[in-house]
Protein backbone atom coordinates (compact mmCIF):
# COMPACT_ATOMS: atom_id res chain seq x y z
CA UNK A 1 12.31 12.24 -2.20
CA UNK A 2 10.81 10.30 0.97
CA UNK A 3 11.88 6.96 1.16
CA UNK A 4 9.67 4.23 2.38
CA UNK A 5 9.33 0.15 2.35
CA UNK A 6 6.00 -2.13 2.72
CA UNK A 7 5.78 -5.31 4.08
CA UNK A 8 4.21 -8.36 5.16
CA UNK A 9 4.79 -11.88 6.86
CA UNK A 10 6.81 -12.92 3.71
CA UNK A 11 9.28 -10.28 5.36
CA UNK A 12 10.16 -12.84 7.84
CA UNK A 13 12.89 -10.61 10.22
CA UNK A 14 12.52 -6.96 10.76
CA UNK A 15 14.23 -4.59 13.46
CA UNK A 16 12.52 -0.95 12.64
CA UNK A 17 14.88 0.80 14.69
CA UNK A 18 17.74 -0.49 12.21
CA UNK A 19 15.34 0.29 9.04
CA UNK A 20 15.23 3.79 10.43
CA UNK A 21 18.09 4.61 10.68
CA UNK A 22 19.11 3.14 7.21
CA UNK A 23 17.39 6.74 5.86
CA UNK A 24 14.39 5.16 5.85
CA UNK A 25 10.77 6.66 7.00
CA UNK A 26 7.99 5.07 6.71
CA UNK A 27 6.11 1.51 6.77
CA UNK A 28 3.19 0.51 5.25
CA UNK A 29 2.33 -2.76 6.38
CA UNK A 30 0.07 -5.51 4.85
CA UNK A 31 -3.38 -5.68 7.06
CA UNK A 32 -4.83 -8.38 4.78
CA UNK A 33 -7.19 -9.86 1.67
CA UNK A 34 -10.45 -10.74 0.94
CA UNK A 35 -13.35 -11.81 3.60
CA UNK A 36 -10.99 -13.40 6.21
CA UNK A 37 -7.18 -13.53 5.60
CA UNK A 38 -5.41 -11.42 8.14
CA UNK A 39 -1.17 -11.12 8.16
CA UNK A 40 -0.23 -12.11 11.21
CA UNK A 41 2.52 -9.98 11.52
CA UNK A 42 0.20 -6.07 11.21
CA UNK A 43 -0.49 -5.57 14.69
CA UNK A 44 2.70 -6.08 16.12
CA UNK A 45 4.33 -4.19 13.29
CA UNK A 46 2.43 -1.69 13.85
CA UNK A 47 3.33 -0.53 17.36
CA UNK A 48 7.07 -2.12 17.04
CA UNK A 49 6.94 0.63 13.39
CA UNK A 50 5.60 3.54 15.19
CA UNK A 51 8.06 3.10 18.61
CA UNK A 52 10.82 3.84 16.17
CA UNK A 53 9.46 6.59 15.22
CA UNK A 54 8.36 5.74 11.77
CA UNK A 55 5.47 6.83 9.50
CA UNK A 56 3.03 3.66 9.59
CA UNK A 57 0.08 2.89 6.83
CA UNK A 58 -1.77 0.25 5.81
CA UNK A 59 -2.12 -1.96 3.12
CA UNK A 60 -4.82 -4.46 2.01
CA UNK A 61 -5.27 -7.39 -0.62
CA UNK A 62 -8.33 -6.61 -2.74
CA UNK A 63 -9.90 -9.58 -4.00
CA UNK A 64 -12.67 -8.42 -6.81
CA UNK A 65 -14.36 -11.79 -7.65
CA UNK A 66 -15.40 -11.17 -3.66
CA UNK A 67 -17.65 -8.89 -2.01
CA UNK A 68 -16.26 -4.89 -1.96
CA UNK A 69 -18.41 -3.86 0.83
CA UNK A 70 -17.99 -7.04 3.42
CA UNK A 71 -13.81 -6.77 2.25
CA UNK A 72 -13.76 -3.38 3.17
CA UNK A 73 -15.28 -4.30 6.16
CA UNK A 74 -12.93 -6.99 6.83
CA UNK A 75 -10.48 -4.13 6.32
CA UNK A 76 -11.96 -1.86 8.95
CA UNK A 77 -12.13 -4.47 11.29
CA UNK A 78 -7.99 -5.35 11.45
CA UNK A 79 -7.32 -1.76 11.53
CA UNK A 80 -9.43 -0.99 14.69
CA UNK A 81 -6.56 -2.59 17.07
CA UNK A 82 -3.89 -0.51 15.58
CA UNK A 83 -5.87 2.97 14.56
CA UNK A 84 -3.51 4.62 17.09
CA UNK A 85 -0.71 3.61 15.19
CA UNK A 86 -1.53 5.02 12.11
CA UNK A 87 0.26 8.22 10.65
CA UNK A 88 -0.63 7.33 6.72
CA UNK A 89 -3.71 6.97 4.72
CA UNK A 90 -4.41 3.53 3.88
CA UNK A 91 -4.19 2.08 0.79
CA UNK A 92 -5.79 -0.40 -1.78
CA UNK A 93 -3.89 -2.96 -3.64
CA UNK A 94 -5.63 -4.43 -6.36
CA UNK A 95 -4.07 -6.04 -9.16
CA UNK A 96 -5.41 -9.41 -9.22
CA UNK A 97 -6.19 -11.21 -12.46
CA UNK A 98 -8.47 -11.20 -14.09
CA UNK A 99 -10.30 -7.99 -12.47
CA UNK A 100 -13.65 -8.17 -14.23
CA UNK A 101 -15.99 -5.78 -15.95
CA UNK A 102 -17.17 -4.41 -12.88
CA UNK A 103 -13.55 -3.23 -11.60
CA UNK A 104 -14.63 0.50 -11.28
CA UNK A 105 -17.31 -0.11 -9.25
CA UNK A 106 -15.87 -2.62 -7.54
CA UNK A 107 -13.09 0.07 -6.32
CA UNK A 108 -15.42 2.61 -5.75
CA UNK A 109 -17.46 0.70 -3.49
CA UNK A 110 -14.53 -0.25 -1.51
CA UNK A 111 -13.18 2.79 -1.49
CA UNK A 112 -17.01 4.76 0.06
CA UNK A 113 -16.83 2.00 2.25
CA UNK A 114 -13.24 2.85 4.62
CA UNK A 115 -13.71 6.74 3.69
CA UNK A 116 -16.79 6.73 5.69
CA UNK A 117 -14.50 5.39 8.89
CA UNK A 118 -11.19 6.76 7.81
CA UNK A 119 -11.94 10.03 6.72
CA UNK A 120 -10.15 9.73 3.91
CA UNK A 121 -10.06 7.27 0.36
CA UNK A 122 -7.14 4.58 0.28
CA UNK A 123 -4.51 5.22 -1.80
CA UNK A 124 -4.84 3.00 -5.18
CA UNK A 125 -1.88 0.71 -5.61
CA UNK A 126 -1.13 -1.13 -8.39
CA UNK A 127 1.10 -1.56 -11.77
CA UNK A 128 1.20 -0.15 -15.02
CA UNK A 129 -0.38 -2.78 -17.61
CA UNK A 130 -3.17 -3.68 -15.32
CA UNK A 131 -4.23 -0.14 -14.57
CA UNK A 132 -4.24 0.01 -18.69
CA UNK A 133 -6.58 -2.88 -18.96
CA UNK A 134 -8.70 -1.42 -15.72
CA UNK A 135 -9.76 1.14 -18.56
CA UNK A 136 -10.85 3.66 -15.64
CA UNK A 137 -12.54 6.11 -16.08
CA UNK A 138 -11.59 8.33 -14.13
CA UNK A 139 -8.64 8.63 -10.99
CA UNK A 140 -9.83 6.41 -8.09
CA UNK A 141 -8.67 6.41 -4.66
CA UNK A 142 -6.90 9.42 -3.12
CA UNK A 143 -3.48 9.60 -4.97
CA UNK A 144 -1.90 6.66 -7.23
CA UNK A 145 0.72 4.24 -5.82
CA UNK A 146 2.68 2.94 -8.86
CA UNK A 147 4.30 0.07 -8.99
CA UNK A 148 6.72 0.17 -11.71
CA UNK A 149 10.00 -1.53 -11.56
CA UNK A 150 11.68 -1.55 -15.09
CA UNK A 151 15.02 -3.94 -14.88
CA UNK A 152 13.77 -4.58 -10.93
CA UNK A 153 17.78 -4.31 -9.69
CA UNK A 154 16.84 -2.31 -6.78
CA UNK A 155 17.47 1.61 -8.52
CA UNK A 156 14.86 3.78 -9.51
CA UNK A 157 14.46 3.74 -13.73
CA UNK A 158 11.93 6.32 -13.12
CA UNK A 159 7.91 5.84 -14.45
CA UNK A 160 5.45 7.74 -16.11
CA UNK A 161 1.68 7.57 -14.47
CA UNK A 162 -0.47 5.45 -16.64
CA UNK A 163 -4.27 6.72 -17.65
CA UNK A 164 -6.31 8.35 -15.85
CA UNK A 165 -3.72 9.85 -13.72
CA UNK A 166 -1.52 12.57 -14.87
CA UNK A 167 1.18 11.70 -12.16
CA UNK A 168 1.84 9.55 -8.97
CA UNK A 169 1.80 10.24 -5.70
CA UNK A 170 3.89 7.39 -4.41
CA UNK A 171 6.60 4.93 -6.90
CA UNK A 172 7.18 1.09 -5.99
CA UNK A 173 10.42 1.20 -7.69
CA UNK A 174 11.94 -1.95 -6.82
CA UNK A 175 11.04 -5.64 -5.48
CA UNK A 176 14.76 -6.25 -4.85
CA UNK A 177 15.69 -3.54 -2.18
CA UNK A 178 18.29 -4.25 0.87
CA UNK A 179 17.35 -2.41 3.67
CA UNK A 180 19.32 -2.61 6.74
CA UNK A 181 16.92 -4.35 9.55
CA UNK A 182 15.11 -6.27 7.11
CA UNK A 183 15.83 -9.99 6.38
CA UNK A 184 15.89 -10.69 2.34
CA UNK A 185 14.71 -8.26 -0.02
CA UNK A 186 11.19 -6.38 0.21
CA UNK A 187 9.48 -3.61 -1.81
CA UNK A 188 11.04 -0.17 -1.72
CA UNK A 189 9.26 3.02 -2.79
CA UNK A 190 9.78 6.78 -2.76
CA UNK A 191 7.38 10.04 -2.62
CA UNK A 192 7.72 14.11 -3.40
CA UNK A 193 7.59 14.16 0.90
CA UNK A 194 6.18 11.55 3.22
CA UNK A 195 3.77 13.97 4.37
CA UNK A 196 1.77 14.00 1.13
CA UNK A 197 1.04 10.42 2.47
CA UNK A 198 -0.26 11.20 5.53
CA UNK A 199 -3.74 10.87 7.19
């Protein structure tokens, strides 16, 4: 298993020469949410990610009580500065309460929307129970980013992909992680091989 972390300006401190060499390989870094909310910290993360020669993605915020098409826009928009930068897909993180009747569509739409640019569909990040009450239909996204912590201590208590998927692509195991070069704790996740993840 590939290790990686994602972040965002709550991750106050981070030296990603240190991360790397804690075993460590990849970043995916928090672009944004919604119609206008950028984190200030992506673009600089970005370049500072990739000069120690990590694996850098991106992450956003969906919002699904706001526009899909003008978010994914918003989306598109941040990433432009930073395309260079970018080794892994991007990815979708939507688990905001309550999602509505229309969350399939809402995804979908979001999803057409940075495949047309990006070549490829985000990955679809979110946690168990929510993805039950999504009721999907079918997968979404290219490849499911689980978030699934059990005890949340910082070790992997393993997961089972919820319905529609048959397995994950990518496991958030842990909120609690200590990562060398990081200040505090941040998200820690794992893959088959980080190149499953890539563009």
């Amino acid at each position: 298993m590939d290790t990686f972390i994602d972040l965002s300006h709550w991750n106050e401190t981070v030296d990603f020469q240190r991360v790397k060499q804690a075993g460590i390989c990849a970043a995916l870094l928090n672009a944004g949410e919604g119609l206008t909310i950028n984190d200030p910290t992506f673009e600089a993360r970005a370049a500072e990610a990739r000069a120690a020669n990590l694996d850098v993605g991106a992450y956003f915020f969906g919002l699904p009580a706001e526009d899909a098409t003008k978010q994914a826009e918003h989306f598109l928009t941040v990433l432009e500065p930073v395309r260079a930068h970018l080794t892994l897909r991007t990815a979708l993180d939507f688990e905001t309460v309550p999602a509505g009747a229309g969350a399939f569509d809402w995804i979908v739409t979001f999803n057409h929307v940075v495949e047309r640019e990006m070549r490829r569909f985000p990955l679809f990040y979110s946690y168990t129970s929510y993805i039950q009450d999504l009721h999907l239909p079918r997968p979404v996204g290219s490849g499911l980013w689980l978030s699934a912590f059990g005890p949340n201590d910082g070790a992997d208590h393993g997961s089972i992909a919820p319905t529609p998927w048959r397995k994950w692509l990518a496991h958030q195991y842990a909120s609690t992680a200590t990562v060398h070069g990081v200040s505090g704790h941040c998200d820690i996740s794992h893959t088959p091989a980080i190149g499953l993840l890539r563009c």
